[in-house]
Protein backbone atom coordinates (compact mmCIF):
# COMPACT_ATOMS: atom_id res chain seq x y z
CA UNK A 1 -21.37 5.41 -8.62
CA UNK A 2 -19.57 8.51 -7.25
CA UNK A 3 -17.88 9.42 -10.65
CA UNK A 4 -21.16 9.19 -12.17
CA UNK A 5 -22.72 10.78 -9.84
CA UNK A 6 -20.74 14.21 -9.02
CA UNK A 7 -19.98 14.08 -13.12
CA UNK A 8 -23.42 13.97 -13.47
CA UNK A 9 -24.58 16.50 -11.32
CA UNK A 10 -21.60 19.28 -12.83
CA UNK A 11 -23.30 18.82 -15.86
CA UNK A 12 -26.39 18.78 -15.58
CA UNK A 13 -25.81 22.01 -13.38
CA UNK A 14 -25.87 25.54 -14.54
CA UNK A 15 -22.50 27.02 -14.79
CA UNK A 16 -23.56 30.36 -13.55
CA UNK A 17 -25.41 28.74 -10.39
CA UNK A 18 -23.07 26.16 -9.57
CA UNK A 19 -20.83 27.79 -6.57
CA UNK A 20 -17.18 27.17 -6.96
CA UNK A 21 -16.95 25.43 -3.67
CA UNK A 22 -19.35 22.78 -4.22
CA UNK A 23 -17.78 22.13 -7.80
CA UNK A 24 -14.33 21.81 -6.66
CA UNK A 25 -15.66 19.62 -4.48
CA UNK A 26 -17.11 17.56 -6.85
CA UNK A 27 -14.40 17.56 -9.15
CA UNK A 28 -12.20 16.30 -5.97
CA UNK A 29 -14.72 13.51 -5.61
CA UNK A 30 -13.84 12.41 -8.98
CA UNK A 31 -10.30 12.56 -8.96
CA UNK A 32 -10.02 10.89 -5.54
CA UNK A 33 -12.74 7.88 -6.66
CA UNK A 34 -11.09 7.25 -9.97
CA UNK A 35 -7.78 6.86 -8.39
CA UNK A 36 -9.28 4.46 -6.11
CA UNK A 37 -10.79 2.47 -8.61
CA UNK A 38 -7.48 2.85 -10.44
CA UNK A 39 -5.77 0.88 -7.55
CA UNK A 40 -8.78 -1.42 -7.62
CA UNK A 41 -8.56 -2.67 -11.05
CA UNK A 42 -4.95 -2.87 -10.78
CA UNK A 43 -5.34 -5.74 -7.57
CA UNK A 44 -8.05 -7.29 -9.63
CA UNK A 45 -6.08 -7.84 -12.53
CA UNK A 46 -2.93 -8.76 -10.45
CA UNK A 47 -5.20 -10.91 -8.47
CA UNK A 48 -6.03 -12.74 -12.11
CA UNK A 49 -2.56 -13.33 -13.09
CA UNK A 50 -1.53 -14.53 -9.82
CA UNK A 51 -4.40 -17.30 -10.11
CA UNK A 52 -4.05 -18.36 -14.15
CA UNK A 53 -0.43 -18.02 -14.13
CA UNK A 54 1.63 -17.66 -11.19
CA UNK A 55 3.32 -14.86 -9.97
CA UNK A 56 6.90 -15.04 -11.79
CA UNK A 57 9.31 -12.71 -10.28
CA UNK A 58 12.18 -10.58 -12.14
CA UNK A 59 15.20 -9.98 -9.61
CA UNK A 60 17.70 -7.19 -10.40
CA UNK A 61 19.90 -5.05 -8.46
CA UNK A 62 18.01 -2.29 -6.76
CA UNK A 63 18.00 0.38 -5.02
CA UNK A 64 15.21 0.34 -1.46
CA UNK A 65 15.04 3.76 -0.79
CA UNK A 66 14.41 4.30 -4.55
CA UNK A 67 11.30 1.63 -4.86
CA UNK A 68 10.27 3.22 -1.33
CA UNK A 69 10.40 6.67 -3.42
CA UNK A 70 8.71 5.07 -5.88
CA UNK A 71 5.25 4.31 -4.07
CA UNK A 72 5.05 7.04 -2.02
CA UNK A 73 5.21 8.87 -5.48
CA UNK A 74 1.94 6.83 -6.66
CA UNK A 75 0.17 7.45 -3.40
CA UNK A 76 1.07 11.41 -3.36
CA UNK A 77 -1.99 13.25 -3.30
CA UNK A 78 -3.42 11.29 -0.83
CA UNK A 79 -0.80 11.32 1.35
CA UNK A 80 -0.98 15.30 1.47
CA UNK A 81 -1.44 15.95 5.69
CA UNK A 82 0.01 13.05 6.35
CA UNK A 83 3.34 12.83 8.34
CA UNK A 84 5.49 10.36 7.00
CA UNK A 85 8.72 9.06 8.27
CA UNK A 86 11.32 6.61 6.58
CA UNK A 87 13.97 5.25 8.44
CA UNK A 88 16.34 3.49 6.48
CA UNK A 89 19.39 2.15 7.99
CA UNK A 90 23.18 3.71 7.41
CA UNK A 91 24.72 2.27 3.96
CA UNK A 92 21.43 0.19 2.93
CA UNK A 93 23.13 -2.03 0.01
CA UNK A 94 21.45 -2.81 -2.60
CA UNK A 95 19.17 -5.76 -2.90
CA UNK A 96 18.23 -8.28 -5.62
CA UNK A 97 14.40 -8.54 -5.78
CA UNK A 98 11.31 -7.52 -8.29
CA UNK A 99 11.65 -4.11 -7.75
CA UNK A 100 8.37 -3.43 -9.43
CA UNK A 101 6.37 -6.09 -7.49
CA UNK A 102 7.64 -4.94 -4.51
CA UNK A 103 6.88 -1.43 -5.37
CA UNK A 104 3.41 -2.71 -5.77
CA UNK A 105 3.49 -4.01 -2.21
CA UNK A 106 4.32 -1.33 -0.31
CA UNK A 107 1.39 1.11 -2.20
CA UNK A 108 -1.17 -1.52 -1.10
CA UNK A 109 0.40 -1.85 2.30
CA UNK A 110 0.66 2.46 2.44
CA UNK A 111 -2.98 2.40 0.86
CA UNK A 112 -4.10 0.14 3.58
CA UNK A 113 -3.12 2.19 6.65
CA UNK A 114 -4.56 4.95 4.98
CA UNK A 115 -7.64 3.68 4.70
CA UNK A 116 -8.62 2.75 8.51
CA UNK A 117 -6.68 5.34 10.14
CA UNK A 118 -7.48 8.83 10.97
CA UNK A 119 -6.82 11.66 9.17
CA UNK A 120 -3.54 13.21 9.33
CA UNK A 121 -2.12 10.60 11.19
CA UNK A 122 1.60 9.47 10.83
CA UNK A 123 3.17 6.58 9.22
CA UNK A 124 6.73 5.04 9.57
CA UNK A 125 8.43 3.35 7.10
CA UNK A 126 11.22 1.06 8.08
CA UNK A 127 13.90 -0.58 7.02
CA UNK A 128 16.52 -3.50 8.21
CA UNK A 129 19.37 -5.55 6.07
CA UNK A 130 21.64 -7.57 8.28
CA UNK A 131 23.44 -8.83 5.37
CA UNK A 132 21.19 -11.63 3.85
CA UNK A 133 17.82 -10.57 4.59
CA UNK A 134 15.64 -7.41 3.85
CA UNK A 135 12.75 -5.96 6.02
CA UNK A 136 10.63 -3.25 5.24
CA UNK A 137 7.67 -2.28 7.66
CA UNK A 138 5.22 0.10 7.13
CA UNK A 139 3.16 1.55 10.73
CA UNK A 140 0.36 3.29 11.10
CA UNK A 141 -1.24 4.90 14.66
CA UNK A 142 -4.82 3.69 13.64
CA UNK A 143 -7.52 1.15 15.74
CA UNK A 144 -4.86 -1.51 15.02
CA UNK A 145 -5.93 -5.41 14.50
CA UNK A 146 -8.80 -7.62 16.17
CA UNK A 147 -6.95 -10.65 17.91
CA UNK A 148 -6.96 -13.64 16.17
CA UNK A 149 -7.60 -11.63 12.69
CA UNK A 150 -3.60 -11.11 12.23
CA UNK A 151 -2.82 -13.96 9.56
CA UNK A 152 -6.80 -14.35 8.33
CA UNK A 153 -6.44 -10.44 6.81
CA UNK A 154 -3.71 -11.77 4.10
CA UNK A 155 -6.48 -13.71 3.21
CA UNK A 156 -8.12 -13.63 -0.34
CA UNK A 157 -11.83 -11.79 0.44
CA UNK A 158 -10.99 -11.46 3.92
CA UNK A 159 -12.55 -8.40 5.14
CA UNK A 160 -12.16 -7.85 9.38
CA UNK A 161 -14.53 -7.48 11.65
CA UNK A 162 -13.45 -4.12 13.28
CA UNK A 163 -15.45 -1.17 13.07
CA UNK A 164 -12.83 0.66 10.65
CA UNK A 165 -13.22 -2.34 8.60
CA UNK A 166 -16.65 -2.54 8.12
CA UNK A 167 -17.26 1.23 6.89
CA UNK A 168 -14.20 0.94 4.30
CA UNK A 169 -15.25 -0.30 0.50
CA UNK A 170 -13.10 -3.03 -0.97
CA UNK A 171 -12.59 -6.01 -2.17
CA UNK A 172 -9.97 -7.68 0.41
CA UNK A 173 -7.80 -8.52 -2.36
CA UNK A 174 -4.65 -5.95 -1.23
CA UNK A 175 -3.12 -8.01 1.86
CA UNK A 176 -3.77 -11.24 -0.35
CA UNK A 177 -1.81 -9.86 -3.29
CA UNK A 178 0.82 -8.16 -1.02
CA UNK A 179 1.04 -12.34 0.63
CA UNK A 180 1.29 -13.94 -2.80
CA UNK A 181 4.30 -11.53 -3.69
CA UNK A 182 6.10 -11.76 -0.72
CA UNK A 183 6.15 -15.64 -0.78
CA UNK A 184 6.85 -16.01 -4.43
CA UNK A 185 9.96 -13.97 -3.29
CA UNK A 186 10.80 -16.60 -0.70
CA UNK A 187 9.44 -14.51 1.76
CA UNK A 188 7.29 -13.40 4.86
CA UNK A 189 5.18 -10.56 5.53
CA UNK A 190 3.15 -10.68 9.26
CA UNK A 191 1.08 -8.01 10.62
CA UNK A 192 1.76 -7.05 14.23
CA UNK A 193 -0.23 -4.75 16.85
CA UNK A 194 1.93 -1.84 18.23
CA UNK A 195 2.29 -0.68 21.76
CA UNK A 196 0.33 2.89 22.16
CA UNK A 197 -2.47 1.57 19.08
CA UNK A 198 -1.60 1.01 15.50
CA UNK A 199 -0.16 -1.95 13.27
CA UNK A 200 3.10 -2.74 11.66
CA UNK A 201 2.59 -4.59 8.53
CA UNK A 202 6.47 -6.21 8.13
CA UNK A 203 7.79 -7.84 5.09
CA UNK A 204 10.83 -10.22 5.51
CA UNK A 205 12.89 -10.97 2.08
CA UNK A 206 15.97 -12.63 0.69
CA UNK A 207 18.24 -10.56 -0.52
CA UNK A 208 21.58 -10.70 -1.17
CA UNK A 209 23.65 -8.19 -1.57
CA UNK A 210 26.15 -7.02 -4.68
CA UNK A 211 29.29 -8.70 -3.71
CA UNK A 212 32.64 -6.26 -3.60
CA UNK A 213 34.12 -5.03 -7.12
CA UNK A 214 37.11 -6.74 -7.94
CA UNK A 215 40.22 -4.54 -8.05
């Protein structure tokens, strides 16, 4: 309805009367809603797979800070103002996982705290590997999670109850898909409340590591 409407309304406008302002505006509108509806379709379909298929799960050798490259890449324009910090621990090796699914992950997860927290506020990405398993975390400063609503939001549908929640469109299907990848992967991801407001979302993996070249 917003890409109809602002496309709509450019041309059915005037060019000489239509101020520039409003029209880049406009034109912003669009861009912004059709990536969001981009990202929509793209849970919708995963969401499909998952559900007639199963998730199945390519491992390789990768490279974190690379897939962690990766999505903030995706996410880039909206992510403009934003303060973002990665902290990825000294000599990170790398891991064997679905890079792509993974990648996938982390945009939801990054998608998610930008979506219920304010403008222009930070977020930390994290990482741990203590030889056999791999966390990533992504934390935001927003309102944080309602108590009791910390596993229910990986829920399919699941929408929460706090005010940021209820004026945010979607369809609840982000944490859910996030859940089912993390598990296939033999995994965990939890959501946990941070002291001073905010919310780590932390996903726990397998993951060995390439074992030393032979001489």
């Amino acid at each position: 309805a917003s890409i109809a409407g602002a496309s709509s309304t450019l041309l059915a406008a005037k060019s000489e009367n239509h101020e520039g302002d409003e029209k880049r505006e406009l034109l912003q509108l669009i861009y912004d809603e059709s990536h969001r509806l981009s990202r929509l379709v793209d849970n919708l379909l995963e969401m499909t797979k998952i559900e007639a298929d199963g998730l199945k799960i390519h491992k390789q050798w990768e490279v974190v800070e690379e897939i962690i490259g990766a999505a903030l890449q995706r996410l880039d324009p909206a992510l403009v103002g934003r303060t973002i910090t990665t902290e990825i621990v000294p000599d990170l090796p790398m891991v064997e996982i679905d890079g792509l699914l993974i990648e996938q992950v982390l945009v939801n997860l990054l998608d998610n705290a930008l979506k219920y927290t304010p403008e222009q506020s930070p977020i930390e990405i994290k990482t741990r590997h203590d030889g056999r398993r791999l966390s990533i975390a992504v934390c935001d400063r927003g309102p944080g999670i309602p108590i009791g609503d910390e596993r229910r939001i990986f829920e399919k549908f699941y929408r929460g109850h706090s005010p940021a929640a209820q004026t945010q469109r979607g369809t609840g299907l982000g944490l859910a898909i996030c859940k089912a990848i993390v598990e296939t992967h033999g995994g965990d991801i939890v959501a946990s409340n941070r002291s001073g407001g905010g919310v780590c979302f932390t996903l726990t993996l397998p993951a060995g590591t390439l074992p030393p070249a032979t001489p």
